[in-house]
Protein backbone atom coordinates (compact mmCIF):
# COMPACT_ATOMS: atom_id res chain seq x y z
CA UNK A 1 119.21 104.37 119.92
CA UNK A 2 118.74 101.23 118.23
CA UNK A 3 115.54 100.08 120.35
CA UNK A 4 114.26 103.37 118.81
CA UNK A 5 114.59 102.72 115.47
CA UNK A 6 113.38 99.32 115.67
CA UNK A 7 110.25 100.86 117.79
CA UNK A 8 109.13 103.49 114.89
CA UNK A 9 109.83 101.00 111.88
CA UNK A 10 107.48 98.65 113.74
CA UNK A 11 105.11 101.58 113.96
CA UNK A 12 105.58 102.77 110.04
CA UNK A 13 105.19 99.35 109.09
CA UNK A 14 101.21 99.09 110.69
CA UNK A 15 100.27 102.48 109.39
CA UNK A 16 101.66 100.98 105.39
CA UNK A 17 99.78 97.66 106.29
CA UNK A 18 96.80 99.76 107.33
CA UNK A 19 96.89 102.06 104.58
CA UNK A 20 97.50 99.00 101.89
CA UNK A 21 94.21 97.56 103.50
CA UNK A 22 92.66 100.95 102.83
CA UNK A 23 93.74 100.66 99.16
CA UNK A 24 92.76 97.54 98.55
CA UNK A 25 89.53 98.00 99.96
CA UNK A 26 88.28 101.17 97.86
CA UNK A 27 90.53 99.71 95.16
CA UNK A 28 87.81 96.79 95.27
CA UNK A 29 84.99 98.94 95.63
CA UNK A 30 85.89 101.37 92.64
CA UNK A 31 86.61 98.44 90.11
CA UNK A 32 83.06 97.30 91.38
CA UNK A 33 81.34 100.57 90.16
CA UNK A 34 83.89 100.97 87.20
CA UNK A 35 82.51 100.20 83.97
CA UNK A 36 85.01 98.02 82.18
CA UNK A 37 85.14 96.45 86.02
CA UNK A 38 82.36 94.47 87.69
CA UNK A 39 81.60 92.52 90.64
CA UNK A 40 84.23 89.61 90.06
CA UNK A 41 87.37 92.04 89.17
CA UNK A 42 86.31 93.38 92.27
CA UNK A 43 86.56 90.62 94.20
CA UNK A 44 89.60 89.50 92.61
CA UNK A 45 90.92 92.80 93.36
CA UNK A 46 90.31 92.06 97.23
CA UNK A 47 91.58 88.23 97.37
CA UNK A 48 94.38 89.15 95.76
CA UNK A 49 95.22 92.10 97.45
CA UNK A 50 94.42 90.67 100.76
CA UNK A 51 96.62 87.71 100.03
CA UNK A 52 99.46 90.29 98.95
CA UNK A 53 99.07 92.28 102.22
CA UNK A 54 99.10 89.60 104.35
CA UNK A 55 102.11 88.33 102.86
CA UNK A 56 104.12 91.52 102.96
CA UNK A 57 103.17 91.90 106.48
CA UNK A 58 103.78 88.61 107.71
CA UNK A 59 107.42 88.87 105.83
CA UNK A 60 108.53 91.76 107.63
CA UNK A 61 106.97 90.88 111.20
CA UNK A 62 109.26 87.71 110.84
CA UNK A 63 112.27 89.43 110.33
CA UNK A 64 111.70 91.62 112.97
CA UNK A 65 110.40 88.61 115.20
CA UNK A 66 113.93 87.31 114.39
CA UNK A 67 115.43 90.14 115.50
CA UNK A 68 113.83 90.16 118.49
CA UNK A 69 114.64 86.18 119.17
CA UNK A 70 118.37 86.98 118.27
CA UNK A 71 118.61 89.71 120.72
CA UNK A 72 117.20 87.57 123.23
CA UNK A 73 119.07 85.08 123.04
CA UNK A 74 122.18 87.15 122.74
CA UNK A 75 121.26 88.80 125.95
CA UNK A 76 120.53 85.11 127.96
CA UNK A 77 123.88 84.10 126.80
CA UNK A 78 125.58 86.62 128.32
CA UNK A 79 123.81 86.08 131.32
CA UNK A 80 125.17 82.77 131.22
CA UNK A 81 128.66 83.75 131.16
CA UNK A 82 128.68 86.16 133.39
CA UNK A 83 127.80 83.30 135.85
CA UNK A 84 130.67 81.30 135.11
């Protein structure tokens, strides 16, 4: 039951990483064509938002890569003792 947990958060976590690239991407684009915006808003609207995303989703893929390395390693241990 676990394994299926950890399965569909990976999943939910690239559909918010997707949609947050979404976001920042029209986010961009409409402070562009906004008025009060302009073209260098804009762009700071997409470094920064890029850098935020890519952040967040490097965050959580380590913990979950730790995860995975703990279970791994929990699993080759007790291989290891099971040959004593």
């Amino acid at each position: 039951m676990r394994e299926f947990f950890i399965l569909w958060m990976e999943r939910i976590i690239n559909v918010v990483i997707v949609l947050g690239a979404i976001c920042v991407l029209l986010g961009g684009i409409a402070m562009m064509f906004n008025p009060q915006g302009g073209i260098l808003p804009g762009l700071a609207v997409w470094v920064v938002g890029s850098i935020y995303l890519i952040l967040l989703g490097g965050m959580i893929y380590l913990g979950l890569g730790i995860y995975n390395n703990t279970r791994r390693t929990a699993e080759a241990v007790e291989r290891l003792a099971g040959r004593s």
